[in-house]
PDB file of N, CA and C in Angstrom:
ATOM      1  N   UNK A   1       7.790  -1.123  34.773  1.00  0.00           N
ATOM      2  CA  UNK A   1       7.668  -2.189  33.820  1.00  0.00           C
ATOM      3  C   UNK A   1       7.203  -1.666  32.456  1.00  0.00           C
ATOM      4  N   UNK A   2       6.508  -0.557  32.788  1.00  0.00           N
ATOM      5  CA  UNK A   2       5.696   0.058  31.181  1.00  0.00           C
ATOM      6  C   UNK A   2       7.243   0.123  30.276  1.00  0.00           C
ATOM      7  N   UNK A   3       6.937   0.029  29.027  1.00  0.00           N
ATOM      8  CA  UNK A   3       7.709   0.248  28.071  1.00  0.00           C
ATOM      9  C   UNK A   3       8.919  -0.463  28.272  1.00  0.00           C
ATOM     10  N   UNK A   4       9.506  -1.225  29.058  1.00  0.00           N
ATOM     11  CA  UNK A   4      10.395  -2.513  29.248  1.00  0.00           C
ATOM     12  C   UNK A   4      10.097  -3.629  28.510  1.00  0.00           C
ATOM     13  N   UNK A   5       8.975  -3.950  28.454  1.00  0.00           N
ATOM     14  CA  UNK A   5       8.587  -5.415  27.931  1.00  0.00           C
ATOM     15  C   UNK A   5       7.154  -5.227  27.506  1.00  0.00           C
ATOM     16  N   UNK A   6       6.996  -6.181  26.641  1.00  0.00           N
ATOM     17  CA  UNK A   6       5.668  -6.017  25.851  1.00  0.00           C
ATOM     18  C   UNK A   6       4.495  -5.788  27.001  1.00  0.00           C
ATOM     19  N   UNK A   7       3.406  -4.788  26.147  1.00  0.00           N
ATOM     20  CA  UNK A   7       2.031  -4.552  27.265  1.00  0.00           C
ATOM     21  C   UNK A   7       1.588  -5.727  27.474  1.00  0.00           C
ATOM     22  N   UNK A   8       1.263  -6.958  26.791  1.00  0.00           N
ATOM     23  CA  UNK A   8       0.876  -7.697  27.507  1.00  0.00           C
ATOM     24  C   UNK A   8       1.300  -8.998  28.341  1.00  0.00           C
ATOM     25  N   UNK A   9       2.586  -9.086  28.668  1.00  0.00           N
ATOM     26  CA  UNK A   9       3.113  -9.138  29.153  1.00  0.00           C
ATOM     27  C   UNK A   9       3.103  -8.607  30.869  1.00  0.00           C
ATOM     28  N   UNK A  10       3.047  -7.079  30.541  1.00  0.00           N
ATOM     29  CA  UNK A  10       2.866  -6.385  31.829  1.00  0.00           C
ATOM     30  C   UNK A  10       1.785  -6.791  32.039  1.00  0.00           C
ATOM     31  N   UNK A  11       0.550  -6.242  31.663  1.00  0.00           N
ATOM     32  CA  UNK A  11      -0.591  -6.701  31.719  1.00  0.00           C
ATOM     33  C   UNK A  11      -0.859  -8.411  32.835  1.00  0.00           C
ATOM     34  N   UNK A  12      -0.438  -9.117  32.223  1.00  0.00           N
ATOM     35  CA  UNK A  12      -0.342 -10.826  32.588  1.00  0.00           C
ATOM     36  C   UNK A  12       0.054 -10.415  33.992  1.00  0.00           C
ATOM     37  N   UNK A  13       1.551  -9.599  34.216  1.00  0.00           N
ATOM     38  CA  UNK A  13       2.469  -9.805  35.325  1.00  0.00           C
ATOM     39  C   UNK A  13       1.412  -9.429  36.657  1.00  0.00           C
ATOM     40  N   UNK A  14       0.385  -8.156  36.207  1.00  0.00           N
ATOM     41  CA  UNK A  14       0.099  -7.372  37.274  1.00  0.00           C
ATOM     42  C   UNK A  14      -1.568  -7.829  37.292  1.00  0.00           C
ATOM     43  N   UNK A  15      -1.630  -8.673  36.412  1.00  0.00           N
ATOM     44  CA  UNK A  15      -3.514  -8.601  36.822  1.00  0.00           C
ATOM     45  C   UNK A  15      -4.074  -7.807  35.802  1.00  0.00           C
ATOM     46  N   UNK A  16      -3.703  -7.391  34.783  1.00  0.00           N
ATOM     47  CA  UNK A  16      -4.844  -6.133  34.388  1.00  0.00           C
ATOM     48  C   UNK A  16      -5.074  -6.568  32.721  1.00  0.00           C
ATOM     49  N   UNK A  17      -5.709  -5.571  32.276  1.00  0.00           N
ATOM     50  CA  UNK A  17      -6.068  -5.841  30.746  1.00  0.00           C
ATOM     51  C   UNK A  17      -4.939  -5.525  29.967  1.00  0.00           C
ATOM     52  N   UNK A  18      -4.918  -5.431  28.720  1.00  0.00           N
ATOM     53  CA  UNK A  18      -3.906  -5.231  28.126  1.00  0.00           C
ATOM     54  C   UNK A  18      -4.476  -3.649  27.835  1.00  0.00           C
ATOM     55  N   UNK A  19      -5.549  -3.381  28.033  1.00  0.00           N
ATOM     56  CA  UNK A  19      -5.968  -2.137  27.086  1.00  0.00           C
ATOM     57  C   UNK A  19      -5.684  -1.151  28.232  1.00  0.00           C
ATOM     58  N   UNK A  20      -5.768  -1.498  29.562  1.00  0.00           N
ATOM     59  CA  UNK A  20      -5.093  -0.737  31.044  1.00  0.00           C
ATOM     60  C   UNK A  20      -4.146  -0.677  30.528  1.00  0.00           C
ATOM     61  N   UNK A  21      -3.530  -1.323  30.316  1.00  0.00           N
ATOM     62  CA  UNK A  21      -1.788  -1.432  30.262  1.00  0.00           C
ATOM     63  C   UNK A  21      -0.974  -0.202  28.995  1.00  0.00           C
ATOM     64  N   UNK A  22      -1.979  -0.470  28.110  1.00  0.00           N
ATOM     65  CA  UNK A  22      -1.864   0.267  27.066  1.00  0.00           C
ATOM     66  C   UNK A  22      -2.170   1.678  26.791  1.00  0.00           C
ATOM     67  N   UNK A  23      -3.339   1.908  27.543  1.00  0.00           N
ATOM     68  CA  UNK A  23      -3.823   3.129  27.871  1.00  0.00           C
ATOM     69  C   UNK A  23      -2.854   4.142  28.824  1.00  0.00           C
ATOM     70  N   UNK A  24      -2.243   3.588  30.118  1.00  0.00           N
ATOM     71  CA  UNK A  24      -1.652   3.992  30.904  1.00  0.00           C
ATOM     72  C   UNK A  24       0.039   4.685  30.298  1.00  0.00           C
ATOM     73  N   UNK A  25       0.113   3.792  29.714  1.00  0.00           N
ATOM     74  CA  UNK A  25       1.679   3.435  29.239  1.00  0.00           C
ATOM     75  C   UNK A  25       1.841   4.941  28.297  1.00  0.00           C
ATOM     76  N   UNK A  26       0.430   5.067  28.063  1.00  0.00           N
ATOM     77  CA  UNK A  26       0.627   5.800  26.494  1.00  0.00           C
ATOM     78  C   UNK A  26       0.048   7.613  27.011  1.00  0.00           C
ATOM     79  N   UNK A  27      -0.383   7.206  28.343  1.00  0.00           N
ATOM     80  CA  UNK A  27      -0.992   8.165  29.190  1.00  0.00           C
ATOM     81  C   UNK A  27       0.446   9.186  29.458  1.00  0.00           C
ATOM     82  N   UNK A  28       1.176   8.293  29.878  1.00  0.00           N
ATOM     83  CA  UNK A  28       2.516   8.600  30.544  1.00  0.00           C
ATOM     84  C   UNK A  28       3.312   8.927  29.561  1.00  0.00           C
ATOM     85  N   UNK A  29       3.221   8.849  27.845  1.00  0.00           N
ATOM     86  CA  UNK A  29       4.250   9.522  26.679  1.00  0.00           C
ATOM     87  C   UNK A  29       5.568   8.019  27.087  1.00  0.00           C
ATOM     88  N   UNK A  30       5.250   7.128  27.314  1.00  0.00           N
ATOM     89  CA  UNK A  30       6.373   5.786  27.155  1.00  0.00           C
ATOM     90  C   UNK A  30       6.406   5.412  26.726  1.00  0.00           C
ATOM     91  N   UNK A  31       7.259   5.240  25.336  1.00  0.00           N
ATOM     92  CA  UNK A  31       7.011   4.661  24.434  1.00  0.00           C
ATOM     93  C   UNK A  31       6.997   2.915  24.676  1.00  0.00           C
ATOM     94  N   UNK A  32       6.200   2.219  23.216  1.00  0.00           N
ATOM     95  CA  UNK A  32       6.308   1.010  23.433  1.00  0.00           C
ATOM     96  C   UNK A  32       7.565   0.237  23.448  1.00  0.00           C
ATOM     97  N   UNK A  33       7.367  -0.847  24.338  1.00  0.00           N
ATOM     98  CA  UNK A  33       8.964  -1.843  24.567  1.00  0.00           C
ATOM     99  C   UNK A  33       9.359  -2.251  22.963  1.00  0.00           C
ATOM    100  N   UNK A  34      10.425  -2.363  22.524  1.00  0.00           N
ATOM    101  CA  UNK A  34      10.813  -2.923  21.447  1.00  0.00           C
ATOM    102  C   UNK A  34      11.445  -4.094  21.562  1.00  0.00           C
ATOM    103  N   UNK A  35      11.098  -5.384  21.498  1.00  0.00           N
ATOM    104  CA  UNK A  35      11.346  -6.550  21.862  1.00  0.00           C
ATOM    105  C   UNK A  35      12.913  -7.148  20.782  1.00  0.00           C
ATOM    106  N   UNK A  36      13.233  -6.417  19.996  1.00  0.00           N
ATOM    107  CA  UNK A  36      14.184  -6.346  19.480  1.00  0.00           C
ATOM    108  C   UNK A  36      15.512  -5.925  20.357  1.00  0.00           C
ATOM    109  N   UNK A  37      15.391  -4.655  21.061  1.00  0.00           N
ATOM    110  CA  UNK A  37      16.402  -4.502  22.175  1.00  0.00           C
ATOM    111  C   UNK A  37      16.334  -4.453  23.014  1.00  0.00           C
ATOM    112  N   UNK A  38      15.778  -5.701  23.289  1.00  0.00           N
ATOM    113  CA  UNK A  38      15.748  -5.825  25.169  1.00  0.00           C
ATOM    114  C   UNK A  38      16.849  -6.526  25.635  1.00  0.00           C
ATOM    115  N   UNK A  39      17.589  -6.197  26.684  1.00  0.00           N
ATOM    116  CA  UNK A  39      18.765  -6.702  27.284  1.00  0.00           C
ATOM    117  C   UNK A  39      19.375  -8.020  26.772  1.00  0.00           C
ATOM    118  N   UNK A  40      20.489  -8.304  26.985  1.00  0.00           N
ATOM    119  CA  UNK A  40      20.929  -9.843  26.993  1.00  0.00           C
ATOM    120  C   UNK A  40      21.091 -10.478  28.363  1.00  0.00           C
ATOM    121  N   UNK A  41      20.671 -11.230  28.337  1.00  0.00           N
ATOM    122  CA  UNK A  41      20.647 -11.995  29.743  1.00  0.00           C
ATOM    123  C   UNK A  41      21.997 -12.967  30.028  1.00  0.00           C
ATOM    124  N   UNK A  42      22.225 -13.723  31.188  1.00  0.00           N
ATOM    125  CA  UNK A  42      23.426 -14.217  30.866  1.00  0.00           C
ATOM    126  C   UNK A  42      23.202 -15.559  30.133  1.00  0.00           C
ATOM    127  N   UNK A  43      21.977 -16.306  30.052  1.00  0.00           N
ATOM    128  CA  UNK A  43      21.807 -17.714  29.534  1.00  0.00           C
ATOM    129  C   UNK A  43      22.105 -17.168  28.182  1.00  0.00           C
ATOM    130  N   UNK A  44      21.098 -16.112  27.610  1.00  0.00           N
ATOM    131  CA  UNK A  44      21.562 -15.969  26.398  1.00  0.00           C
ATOM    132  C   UNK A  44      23.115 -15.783  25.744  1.00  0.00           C
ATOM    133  N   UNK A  45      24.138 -14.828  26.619  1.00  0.00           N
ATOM    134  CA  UNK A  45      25.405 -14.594  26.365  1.00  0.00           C
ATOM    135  C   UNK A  45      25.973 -16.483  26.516  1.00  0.00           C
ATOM    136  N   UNK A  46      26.081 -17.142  27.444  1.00  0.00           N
ATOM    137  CA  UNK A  46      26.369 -18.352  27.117  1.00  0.00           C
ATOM    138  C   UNK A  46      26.137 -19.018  25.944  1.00  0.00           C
ATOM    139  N   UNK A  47      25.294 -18.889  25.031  1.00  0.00           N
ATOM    140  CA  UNK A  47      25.002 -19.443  23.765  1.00  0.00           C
ATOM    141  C   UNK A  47      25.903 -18.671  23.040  1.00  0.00           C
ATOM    142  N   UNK A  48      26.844 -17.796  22.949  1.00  0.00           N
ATOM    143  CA  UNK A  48      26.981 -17.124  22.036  1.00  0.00           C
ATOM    144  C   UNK A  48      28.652 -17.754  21.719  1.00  0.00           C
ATOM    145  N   UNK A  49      28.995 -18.087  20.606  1.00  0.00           N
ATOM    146  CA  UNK A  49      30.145 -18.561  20.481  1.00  0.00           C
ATOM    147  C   UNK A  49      30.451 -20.426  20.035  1.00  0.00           C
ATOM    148  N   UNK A  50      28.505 -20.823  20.393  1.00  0.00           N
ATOM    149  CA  UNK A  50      28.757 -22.367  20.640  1.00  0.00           C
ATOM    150  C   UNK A  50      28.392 -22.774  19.341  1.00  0.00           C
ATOM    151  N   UNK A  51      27.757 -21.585  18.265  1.00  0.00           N
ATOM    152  CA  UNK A  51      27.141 -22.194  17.085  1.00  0.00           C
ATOM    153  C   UNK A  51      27.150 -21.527  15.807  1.00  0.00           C
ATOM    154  N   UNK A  52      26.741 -20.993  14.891  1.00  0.00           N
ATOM    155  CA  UNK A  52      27.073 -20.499  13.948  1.00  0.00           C
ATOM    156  C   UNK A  52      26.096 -19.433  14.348  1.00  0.00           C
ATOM    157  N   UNK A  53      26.313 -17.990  14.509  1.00  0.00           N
ATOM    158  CA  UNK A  53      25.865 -16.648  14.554  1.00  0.00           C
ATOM    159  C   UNK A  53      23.924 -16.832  13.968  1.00  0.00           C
ATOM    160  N   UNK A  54      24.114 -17.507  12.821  1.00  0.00           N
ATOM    161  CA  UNK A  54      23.096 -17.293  12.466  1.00  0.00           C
ATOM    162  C   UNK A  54      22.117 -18.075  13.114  1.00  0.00           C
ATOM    163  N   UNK A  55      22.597 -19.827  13.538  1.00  0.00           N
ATOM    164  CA  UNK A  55      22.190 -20.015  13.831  1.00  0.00           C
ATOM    165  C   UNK A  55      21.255 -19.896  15.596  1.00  0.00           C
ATOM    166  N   UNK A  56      21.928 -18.963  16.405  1.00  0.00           N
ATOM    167  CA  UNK A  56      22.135 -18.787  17.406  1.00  0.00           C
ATOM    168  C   UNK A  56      21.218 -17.790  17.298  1.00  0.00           C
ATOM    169  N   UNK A  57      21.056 -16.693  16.147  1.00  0.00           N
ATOM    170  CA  UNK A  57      20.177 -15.547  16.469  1.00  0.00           C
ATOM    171  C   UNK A  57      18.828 -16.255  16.373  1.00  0.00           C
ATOM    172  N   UNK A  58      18.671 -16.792  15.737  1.00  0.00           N
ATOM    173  CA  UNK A  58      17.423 -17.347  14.639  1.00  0.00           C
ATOM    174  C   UNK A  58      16.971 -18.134  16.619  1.00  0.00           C
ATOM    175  N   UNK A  59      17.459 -18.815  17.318  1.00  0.00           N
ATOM    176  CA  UNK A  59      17.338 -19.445  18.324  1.00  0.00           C
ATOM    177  C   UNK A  59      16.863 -18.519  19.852  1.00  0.00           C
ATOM    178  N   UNK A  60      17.513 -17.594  19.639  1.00  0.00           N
ATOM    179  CA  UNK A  60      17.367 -16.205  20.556  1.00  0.00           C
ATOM    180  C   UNK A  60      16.105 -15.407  19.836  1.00  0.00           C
ATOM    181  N   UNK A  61      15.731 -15.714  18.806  1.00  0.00           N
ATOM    182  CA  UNK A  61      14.776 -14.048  18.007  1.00  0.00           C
ATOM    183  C   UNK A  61      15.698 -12.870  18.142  1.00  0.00           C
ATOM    184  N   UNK A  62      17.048 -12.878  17.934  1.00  0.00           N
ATOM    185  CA  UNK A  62      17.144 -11.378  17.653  1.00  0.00           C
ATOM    186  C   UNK A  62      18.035 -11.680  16.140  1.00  0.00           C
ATOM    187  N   UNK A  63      18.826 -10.450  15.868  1.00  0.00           N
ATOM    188  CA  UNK A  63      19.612 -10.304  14.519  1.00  0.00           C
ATOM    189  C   UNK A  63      20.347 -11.106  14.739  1.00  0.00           C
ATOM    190  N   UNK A  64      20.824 -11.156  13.549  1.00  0.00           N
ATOM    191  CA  UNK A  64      22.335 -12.023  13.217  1.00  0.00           C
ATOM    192  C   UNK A  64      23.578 -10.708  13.114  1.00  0.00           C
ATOM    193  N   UNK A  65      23.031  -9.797  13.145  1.00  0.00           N
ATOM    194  CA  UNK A  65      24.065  -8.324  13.454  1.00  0.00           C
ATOM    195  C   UNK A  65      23.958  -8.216  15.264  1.00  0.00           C
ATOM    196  N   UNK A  66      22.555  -7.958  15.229  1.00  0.00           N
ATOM    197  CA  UNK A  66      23.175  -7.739  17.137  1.00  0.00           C
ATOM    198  C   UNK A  66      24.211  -9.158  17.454  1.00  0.00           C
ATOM    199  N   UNK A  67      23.312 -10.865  17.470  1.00  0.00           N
ATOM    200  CA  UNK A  67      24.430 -11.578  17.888  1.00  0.00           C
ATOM    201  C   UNK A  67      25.432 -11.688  17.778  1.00  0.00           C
ATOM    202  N   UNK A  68      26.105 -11.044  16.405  1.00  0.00           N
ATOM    203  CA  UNK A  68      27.300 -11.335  15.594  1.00  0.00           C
ATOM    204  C   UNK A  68      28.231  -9.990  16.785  1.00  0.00           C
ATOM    205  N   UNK A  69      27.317  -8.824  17.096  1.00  0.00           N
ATOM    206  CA  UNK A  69      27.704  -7.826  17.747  1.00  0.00           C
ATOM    207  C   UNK A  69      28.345  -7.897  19.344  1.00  0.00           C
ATOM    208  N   UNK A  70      27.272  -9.067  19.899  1.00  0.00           N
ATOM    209  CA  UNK A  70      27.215  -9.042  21.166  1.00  0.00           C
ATOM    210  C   UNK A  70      28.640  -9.884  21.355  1.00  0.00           C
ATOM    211  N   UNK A  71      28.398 -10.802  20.325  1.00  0.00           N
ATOM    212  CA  UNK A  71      30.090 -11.820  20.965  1.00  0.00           C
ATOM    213  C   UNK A  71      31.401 -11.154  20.591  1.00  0.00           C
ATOM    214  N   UNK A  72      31.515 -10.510  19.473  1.00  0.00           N
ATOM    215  CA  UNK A  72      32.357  -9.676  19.265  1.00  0.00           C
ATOM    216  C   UNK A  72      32.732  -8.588  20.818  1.00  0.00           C
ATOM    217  N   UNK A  73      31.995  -7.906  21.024  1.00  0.00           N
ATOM    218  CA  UNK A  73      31.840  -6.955  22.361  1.00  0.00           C
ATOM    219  C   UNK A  73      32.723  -7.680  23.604  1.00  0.00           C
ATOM    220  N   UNK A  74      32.022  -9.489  23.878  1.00  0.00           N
ATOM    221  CA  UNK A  74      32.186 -10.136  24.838  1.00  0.00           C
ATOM    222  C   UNK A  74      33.725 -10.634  24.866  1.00  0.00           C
ATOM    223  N   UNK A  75      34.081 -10.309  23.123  1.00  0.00           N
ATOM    224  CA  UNK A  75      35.260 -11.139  22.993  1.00  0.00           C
ATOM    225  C   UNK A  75      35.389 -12.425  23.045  1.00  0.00           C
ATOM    226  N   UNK A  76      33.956 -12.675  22.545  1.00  0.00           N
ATOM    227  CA  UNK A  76      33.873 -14.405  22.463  1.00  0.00           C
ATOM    228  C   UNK A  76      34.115 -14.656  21.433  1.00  0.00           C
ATOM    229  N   UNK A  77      35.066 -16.029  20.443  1.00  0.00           N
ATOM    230  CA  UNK A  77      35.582 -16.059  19.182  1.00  0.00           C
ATOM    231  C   UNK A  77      34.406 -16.728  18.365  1.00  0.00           C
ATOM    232  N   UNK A  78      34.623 -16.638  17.268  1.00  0.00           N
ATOM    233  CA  UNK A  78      33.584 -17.604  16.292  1.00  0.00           C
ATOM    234  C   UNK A  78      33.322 -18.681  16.684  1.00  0.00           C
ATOM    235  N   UNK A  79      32.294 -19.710  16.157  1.00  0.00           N
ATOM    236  CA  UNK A  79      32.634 -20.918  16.390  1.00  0.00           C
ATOM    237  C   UNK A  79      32.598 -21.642  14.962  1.00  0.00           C
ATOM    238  N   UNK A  80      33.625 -22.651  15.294  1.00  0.00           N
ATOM    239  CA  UNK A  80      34.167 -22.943  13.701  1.00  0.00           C
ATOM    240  C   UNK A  80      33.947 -24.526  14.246  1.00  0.00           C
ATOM    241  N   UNK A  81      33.489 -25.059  13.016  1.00  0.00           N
ATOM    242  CA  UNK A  81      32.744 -26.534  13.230  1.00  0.00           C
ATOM    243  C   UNK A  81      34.254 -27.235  12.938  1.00  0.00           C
ATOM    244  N   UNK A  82      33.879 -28.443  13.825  1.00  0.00           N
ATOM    245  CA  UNK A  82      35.821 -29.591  13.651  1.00  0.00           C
ATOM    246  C   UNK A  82      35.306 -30.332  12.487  1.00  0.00           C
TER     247      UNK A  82
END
């Protein structure tokens, strides 16, 4: 879990402090999780295509380049308002 997802986070998951969590993590040379590229999940890929890019990142917390990236990838088309 170290360096996957925020320390405290882990911390919460397992019982411990954040400063365990932090100490350990950093014990081990892992760097910290970057909550910027953490996976896409599939709820999130379902959103992608239903709204305007920007608005969709801004809804997720990530870029409007990764989202704009991810549907492109998926081959999901724009979405263009009727």
């Amino acid at each position: 879990m170290l360096g996957t997802m925020p320390d405290d986070e882990v911390a919460r998951q397992i019982g411990r402090s954040s400063g365990a969590v932090i100490q350990r993590r950093e014990t081990l040379h892992i760097p910290k999780a970057n909550p910027i590229l953490r996976d896409w999940t599939p709820e999130e890929e379902k959103l992608l295509g239903t709204g305007a890019d920007a608005e969709i990142a801004r809804r997720l917390k990530r870029t409007l380049r990764a989202t704009a990236h991810r549907r492109v990838r998926l081959k999901i088309p724009a979405w263009r308002p009727c």
